[in-house]
PDB file of N, CA and C in Angstrom:
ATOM      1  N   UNK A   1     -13.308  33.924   8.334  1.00  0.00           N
ATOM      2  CA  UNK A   1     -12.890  33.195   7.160  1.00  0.00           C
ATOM      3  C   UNK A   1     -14.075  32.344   6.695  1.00  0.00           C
ATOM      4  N   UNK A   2     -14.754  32.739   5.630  1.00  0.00           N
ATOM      5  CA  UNK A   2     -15.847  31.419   4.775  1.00  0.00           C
ATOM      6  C   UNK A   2     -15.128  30.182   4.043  1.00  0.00           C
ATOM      7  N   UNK A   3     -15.941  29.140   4.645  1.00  0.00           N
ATOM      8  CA  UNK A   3     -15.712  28.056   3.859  1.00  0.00           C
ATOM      9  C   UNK A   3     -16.675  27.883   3.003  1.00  0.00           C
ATOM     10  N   UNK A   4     -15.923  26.785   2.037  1.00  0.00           N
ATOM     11  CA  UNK A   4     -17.191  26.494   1.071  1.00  0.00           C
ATOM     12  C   UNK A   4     -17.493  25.027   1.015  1.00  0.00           C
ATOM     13  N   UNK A   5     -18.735  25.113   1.093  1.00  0.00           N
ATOM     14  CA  UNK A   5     -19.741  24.177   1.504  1.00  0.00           C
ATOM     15  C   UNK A   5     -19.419  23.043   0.861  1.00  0.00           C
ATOM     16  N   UNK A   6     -18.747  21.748   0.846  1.00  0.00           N
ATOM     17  CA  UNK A   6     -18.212  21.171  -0.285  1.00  0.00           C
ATOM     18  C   UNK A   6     -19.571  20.464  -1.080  1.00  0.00           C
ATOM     19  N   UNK A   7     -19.292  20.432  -2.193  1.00  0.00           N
ATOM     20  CA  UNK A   7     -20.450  20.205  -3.088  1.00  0.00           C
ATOM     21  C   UNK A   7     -20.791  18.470  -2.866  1.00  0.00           C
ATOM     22  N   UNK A   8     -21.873  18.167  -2.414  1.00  0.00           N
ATOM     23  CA  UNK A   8     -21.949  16.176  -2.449  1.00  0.00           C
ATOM     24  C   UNK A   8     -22.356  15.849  -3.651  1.00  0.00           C
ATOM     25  N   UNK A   9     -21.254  14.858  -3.768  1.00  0.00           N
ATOM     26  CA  UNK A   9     -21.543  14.237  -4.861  1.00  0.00           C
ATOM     27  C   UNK A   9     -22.856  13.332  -5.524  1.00  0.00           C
ATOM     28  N   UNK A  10     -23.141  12.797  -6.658  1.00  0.00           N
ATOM     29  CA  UNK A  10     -24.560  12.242  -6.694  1.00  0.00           C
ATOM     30  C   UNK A  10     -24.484  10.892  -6.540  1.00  0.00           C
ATOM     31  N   UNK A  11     -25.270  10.094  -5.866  1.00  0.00           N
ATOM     32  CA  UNK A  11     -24.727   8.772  -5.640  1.00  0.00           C
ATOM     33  C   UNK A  11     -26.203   7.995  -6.740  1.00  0.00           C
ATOM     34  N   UNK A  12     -25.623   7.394  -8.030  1.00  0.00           N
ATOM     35  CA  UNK A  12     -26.340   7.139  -8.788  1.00  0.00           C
ATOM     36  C   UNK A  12     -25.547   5.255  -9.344  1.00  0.00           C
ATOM     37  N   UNK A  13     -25.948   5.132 -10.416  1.00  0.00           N
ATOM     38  CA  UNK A  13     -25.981   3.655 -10.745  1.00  0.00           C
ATOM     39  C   UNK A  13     -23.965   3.713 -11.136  1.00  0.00           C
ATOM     40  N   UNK A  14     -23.365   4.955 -11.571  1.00  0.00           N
ATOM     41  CA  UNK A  14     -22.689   5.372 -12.416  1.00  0.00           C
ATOM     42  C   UNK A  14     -21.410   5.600 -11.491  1.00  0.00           C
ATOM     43  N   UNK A  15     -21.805   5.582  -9.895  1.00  0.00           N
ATOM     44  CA  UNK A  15     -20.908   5.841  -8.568  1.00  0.00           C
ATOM     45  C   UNK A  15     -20.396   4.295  -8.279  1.00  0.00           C
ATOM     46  N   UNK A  16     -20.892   3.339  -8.806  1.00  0.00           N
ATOM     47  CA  UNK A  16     -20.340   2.363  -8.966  1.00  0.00           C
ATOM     48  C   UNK A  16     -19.057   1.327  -9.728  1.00  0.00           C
ATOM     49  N   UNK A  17     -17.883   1.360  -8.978  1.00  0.00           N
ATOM     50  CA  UNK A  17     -16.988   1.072  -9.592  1.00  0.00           C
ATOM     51  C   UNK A  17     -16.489  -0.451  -9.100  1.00  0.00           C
ATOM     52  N   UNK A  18     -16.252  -1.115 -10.117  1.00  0.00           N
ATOM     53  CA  UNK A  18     -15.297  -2.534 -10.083  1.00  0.00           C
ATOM     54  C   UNK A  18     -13.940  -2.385  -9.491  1.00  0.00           C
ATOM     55  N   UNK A  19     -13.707  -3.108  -8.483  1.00  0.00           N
ATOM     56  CA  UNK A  19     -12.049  -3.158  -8.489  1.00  0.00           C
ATOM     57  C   UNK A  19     -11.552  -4.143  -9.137  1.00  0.00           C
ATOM     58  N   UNK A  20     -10.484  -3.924 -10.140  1.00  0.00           N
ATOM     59  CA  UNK A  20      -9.955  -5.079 -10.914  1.00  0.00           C
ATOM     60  C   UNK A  20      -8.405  -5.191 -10.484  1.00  0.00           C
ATOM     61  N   UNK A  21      -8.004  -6.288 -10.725  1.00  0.00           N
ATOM     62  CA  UNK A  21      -7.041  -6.873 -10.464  1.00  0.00           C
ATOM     63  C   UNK A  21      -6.372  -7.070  -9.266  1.00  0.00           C
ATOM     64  N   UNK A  22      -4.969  -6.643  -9.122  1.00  0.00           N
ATOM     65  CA  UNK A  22      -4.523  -6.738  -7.716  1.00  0.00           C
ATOM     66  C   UNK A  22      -5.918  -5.783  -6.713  1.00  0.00           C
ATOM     67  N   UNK A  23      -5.742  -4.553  -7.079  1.00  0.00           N
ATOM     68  CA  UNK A  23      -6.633  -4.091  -6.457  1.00  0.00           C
ATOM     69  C   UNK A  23      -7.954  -4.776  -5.365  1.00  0.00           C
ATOM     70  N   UNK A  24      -8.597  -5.863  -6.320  1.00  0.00           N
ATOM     71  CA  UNK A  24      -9.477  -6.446  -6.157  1.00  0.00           C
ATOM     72  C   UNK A  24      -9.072  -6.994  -4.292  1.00  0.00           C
ATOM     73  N   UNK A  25      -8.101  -7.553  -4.218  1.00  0.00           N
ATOM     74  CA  UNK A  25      -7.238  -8.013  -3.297  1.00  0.00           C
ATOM     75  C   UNK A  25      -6.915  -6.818  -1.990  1.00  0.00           C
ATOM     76  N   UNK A  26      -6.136  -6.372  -3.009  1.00  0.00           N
ATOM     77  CA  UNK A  26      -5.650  -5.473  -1.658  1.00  0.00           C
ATOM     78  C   UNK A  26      -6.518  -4.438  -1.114  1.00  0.00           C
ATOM     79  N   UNK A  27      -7.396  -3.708  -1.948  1.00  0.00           N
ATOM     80  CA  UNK A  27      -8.801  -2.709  -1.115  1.00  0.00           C
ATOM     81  C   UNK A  27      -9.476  -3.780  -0.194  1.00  0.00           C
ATOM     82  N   UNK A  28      -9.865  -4.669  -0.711  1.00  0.00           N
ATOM     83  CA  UNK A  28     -11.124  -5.739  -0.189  1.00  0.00           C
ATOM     84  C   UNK A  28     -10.269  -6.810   0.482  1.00  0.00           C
ATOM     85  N   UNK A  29      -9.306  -7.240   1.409  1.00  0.00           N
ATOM     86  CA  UNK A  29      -9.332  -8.907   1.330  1.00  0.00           C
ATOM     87  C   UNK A  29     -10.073  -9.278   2.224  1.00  0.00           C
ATOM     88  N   UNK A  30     -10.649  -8.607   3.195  1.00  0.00           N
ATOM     89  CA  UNK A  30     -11.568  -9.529   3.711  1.00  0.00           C
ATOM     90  C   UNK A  30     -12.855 -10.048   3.206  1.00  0.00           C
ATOM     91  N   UNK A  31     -13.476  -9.046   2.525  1.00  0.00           N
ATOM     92  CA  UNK A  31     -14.384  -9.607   1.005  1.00  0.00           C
ATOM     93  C   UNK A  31     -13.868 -10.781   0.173  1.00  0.00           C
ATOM     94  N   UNK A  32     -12.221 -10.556  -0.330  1.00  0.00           N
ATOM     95  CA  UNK A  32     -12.069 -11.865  -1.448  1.00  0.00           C
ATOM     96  C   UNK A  32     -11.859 -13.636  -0.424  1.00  0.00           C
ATOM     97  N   UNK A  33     -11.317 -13.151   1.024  1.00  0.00           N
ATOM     98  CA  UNK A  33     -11.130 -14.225   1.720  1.00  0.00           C
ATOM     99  C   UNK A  33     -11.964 -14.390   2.553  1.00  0.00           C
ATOM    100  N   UNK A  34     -13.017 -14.119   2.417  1.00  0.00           N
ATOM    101  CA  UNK A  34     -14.008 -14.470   3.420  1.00  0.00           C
ATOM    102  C   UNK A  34     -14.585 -16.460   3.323  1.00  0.00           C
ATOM    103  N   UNK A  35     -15.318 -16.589   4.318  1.00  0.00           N
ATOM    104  CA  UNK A  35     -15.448 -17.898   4.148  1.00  0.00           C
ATOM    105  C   UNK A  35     -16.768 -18.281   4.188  1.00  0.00           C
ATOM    106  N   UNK A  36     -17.384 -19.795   4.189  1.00  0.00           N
ATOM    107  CA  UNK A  36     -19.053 -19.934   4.046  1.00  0.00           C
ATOM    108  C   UNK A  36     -18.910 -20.271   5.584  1.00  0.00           C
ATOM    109  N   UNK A  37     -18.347 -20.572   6.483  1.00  0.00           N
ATOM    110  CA  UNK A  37     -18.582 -20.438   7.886  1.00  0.00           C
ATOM    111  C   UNK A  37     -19.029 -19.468   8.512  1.00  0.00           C
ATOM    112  N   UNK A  38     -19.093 -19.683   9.808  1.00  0.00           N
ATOM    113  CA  UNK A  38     -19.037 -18.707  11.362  1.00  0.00           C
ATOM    114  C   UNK A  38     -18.538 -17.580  10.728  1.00  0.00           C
ATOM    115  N   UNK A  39     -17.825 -17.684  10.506  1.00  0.00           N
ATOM    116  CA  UNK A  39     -16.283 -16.411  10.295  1.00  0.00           C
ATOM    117  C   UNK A  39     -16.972 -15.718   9.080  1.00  0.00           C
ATOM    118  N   UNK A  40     -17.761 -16.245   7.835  1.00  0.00           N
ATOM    119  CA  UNK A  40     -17.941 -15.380   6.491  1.00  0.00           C
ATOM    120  C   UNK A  40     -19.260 -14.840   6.966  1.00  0.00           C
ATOM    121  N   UNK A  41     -20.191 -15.268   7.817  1.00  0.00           N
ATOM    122  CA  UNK A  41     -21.356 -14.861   8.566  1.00  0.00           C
ATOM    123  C   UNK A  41     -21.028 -13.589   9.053  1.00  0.00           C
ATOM    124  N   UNK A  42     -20.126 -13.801  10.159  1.00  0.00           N
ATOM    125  CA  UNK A  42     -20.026 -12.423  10.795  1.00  0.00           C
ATOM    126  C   UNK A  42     -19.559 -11.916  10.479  1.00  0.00           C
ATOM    127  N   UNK A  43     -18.217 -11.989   9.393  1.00  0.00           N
ATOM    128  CA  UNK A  43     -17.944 -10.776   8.409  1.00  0.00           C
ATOM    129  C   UNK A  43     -18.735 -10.478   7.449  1.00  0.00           C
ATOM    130  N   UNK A  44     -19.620 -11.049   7.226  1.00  0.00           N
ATOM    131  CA  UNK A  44     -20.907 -10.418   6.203  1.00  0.00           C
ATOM    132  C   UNK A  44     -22.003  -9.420   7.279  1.00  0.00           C
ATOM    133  N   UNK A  45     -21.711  -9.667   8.494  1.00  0.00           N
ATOM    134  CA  UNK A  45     -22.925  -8.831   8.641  1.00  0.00           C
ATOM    135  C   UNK A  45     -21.933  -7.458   9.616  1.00  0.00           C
ATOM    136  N   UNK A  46     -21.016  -7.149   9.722  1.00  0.00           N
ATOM    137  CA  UNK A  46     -20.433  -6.427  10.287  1.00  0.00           C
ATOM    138  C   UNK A  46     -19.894  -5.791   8.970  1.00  0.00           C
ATOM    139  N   UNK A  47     -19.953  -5.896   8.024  1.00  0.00           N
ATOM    140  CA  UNK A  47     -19.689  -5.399   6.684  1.00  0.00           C
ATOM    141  C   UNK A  47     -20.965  -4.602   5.908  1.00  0.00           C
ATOM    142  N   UNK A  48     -22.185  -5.197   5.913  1.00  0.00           N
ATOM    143  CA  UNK A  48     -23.252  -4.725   6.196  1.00  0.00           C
ATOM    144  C   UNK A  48     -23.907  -3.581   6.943  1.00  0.00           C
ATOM    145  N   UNK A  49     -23.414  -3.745   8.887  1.00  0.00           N
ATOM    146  CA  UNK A  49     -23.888  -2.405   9.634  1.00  0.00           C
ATOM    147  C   UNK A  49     -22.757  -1.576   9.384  1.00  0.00           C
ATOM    148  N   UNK A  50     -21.296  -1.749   8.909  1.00  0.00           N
ATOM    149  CA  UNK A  50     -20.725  -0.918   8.791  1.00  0.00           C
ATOM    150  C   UNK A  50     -20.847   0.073   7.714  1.00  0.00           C
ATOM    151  N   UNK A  51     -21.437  -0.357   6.870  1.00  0.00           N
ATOM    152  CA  UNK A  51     -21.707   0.392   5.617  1.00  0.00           C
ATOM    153  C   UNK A  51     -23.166   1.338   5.761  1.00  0.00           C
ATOM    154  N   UNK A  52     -24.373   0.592   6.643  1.00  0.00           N
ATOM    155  CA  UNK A  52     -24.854   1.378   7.725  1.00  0.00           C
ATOM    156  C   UNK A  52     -24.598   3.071   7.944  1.00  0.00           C
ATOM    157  N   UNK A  53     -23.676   2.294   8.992  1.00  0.00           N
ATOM    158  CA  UNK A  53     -23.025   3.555   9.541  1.00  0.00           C
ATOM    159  C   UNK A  53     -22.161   5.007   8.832  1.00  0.00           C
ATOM    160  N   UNK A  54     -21.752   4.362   7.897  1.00  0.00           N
ATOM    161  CA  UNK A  54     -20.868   5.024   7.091  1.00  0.00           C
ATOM    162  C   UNK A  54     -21.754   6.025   6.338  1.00  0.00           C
ATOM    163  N   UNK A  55     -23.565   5.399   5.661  1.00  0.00           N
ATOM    164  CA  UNK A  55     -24.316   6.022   5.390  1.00  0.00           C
ATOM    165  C   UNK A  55     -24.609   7.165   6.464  1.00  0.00           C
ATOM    166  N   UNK A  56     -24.931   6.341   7.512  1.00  0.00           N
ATOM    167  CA  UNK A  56     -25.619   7.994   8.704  1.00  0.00           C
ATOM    168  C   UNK A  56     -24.537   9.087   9.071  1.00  0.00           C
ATOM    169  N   UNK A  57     -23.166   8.563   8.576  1.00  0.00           N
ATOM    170  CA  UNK A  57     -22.498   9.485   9.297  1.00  0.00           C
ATOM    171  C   UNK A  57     -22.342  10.436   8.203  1.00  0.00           C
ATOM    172  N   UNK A  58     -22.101  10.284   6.752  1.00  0.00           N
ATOM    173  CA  UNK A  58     -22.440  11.356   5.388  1.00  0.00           C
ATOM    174  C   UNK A  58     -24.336  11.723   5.390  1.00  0.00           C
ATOM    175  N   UNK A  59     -24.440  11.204   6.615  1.00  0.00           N
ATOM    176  CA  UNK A  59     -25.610  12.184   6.436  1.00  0.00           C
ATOM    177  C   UNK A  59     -26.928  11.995   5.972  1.00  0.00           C
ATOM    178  N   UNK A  60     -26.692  10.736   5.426  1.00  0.00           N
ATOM    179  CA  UNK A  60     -27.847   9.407   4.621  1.00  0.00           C
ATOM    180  C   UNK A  60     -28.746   8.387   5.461  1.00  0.00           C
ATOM    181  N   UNK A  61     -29.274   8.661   6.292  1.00  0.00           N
ATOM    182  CA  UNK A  61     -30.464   7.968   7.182  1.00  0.00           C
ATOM    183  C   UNK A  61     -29.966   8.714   8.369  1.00  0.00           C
ATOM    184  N   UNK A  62     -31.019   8.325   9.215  1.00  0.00           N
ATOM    185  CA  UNK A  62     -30.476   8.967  11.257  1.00  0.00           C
ATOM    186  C   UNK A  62     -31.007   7.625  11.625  1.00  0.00           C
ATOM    187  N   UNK A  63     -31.424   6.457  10.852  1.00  0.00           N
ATOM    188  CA  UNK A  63     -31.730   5.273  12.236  1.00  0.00           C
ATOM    189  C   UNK A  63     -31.364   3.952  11.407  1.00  0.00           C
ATOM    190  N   UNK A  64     -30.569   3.223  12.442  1.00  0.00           N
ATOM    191  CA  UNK A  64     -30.264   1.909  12.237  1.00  0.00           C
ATOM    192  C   UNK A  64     -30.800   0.925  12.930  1.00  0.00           C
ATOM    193  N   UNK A  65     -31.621  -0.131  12.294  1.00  0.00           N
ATOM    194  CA  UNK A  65     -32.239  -0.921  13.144  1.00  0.00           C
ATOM    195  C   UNK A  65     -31.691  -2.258  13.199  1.00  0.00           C
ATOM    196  N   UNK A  66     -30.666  -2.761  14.406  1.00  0.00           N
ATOM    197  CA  UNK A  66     -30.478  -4.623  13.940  1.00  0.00           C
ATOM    198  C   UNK A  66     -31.458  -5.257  15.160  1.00  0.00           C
ATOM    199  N   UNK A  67     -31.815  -6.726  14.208  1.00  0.00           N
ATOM    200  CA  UNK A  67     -32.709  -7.094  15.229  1.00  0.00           C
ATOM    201  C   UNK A  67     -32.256  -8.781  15.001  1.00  0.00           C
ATOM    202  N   UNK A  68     -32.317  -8.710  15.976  1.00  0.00           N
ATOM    203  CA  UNK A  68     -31.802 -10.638  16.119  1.00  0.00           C
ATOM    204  C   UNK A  68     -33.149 -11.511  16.597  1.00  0.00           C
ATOM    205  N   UNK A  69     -33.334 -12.397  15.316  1.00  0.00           N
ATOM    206  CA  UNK A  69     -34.371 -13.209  15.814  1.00  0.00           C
ATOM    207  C   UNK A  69     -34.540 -14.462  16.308  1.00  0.00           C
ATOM    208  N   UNK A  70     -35.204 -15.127  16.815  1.00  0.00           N
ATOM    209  CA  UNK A  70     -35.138 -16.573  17.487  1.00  0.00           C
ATOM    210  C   UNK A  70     -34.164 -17.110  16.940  1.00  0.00           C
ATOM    211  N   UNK A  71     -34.542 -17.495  15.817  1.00  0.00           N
ATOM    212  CA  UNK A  71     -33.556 -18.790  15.217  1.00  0.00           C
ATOM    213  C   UNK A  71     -31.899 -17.744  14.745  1.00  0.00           C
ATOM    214  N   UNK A  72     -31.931 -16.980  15.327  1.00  0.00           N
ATOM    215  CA  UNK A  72     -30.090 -16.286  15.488  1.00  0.00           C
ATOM    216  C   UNK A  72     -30.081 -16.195  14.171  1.00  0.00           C
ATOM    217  N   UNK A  73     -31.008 -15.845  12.981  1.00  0.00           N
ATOM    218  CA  UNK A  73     -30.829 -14.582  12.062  1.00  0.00           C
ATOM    219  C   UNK A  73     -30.633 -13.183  12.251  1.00  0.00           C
ATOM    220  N   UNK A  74     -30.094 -12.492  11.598  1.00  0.00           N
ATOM    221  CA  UNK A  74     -29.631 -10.772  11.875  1.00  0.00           C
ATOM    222  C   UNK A  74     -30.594 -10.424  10.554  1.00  0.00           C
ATOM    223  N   UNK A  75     -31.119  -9.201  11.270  1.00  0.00           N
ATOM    224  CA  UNK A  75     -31.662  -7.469  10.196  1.00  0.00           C
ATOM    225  C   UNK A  75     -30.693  -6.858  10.457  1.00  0.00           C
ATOM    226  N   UNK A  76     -30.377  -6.021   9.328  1.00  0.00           N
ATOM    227  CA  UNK A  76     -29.901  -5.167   9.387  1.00  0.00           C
ATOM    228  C   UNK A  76     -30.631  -3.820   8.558  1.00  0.00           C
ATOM    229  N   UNK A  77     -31.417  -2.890   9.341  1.00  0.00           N
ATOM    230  CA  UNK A  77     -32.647  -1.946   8.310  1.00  0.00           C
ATOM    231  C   UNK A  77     -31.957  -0.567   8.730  1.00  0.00           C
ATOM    232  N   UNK A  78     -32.118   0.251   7.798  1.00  0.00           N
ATOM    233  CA  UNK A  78     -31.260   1.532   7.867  1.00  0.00           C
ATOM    234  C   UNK A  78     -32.458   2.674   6.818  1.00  0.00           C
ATOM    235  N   UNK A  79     -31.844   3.909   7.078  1.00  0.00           N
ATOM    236  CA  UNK A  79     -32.583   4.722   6.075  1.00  0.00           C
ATOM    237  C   UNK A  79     -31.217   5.641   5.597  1.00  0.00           C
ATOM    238  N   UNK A  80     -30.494   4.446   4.692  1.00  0.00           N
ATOM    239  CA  UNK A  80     -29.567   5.192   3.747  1.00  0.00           C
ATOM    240  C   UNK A  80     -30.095   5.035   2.558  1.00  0.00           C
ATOM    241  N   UNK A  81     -29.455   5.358   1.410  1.00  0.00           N
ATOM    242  CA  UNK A  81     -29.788   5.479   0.265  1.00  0.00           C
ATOM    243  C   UNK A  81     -29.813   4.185  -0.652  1.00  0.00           C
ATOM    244  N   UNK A  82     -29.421   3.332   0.041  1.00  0.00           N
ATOM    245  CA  UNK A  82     -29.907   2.022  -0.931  1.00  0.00           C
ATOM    246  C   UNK A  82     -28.846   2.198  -1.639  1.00  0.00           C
ATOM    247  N   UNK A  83     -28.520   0.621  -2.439  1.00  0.00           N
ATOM    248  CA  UNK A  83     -27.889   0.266  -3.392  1.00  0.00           C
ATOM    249  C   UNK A  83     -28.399   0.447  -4.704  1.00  0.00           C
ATOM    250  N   UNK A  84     -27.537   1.409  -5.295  1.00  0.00           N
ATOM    251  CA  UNK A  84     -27.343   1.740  -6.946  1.00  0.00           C
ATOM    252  C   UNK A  84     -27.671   0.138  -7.686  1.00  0.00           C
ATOM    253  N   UNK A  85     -28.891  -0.041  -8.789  1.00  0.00           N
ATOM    254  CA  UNK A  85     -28.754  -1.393  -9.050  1.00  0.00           C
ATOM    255  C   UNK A  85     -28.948  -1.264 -10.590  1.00  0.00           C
ATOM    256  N   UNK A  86     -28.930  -0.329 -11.142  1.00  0.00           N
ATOM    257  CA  UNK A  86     -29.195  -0.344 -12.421  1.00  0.00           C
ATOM    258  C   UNK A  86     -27.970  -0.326 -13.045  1.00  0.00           C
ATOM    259  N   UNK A  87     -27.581   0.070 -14.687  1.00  0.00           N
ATOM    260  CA  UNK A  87     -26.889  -0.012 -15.095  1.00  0.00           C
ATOM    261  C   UNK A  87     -25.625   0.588 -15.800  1.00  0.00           C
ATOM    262  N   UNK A  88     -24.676   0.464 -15.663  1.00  0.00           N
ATOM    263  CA  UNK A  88     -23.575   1.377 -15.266  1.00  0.00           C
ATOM    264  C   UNK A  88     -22.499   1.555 -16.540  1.00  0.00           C
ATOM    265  N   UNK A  89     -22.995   2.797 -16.934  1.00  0.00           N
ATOM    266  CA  UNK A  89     -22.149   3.085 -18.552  1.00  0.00           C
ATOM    267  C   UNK A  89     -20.839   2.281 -18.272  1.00  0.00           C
ATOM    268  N   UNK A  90     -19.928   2.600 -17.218  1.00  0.00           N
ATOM    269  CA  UNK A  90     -18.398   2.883 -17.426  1.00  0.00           C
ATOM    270  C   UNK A  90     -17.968   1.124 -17.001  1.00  0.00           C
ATOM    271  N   UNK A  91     -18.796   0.358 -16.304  1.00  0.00           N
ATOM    272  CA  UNK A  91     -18.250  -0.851 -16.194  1.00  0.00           C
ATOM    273  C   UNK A  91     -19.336  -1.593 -17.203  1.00  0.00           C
ATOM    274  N   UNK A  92     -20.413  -1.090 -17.805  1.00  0.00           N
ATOM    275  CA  UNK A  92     -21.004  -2.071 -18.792  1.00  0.00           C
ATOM    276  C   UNK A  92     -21.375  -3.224 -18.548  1.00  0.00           C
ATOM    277  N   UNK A  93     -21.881  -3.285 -17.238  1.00  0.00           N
ATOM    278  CA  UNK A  93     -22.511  -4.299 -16.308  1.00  0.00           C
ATOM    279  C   UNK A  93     -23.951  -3.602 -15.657  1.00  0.00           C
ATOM    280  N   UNK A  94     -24.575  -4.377 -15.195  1.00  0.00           N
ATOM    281  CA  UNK A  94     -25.543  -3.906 -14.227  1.00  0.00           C
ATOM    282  C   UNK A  94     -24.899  -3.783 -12.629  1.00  0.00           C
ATOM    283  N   UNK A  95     -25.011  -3.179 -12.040  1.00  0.00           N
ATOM    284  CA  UNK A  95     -24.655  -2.584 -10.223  1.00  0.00           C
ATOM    285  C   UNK A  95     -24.933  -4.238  -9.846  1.00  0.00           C
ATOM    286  N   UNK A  96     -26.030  -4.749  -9.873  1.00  0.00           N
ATOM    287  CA  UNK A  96     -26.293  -6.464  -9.487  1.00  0.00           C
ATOM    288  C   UNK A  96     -25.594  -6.842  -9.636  1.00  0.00           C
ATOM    289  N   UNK A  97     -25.008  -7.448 -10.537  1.00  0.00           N
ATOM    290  CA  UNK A  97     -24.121  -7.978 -10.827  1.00  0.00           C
ATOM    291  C   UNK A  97     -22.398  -7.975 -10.337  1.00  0.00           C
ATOM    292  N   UNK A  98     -22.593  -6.427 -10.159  1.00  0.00           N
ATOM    293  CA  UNK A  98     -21.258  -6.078  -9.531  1.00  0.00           C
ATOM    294  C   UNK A  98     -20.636  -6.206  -8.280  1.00  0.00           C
ATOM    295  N   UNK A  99     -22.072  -5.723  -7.530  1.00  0.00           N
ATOM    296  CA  UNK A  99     -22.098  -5.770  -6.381  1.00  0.00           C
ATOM    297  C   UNK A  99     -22.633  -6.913  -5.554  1.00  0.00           C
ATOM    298  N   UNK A 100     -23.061  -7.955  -5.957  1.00  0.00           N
ATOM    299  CA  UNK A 100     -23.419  -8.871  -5.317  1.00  0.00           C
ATOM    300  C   UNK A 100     -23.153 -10.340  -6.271  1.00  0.00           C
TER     301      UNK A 100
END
């Protein structure tokens, strides 16, 4: 039996979508409730290698590098495809803006 190869999609400025409204909430709440503490730290950076990972496993880098330095800052360096940052017909924003 042949399968077919499923076609990958293009990951461009345009693969970038807003969640609006409830949505915003219920896909993301640990994004909308996160905090400037301990707690929004390490959910920022476990949000970070997870997205990482999510890259190497579609296939988008083979190495993840975290490195913890003296003063207990985190890297997080990968060879995925980077963040889309330009500008995005369908939300009429720039990716910057959207995403960060």
């Amino acid at each position: 039996m042949a399968t077919k190869k499923m076609e990958q999609q293009q990951y461009n400025d345009q693969s970038i979508k807003a969640l609006k409204g409830a949505d915003r909430v219920r896909k993301r709440p640990s994004v909308i409730f996160g905090s400037d503490g301990l707690e929004g730290c390490e959910h920022s950076f476990f949000e970070i290698l997870s997205n990482a990972v999510d890259e190497a496993r579609e296939g988008h880098g083979n190495e993840i590098r975290v490195t913890v330095f003296q003063d207990k800052s985190i890297e997080v360096d990968d060879h995925g495809r980077g963040v889309p940052l330009g500008w995005n017909e369908a939300e009429g924003r720039w990716n910057l803006d959207l995403i960060y």
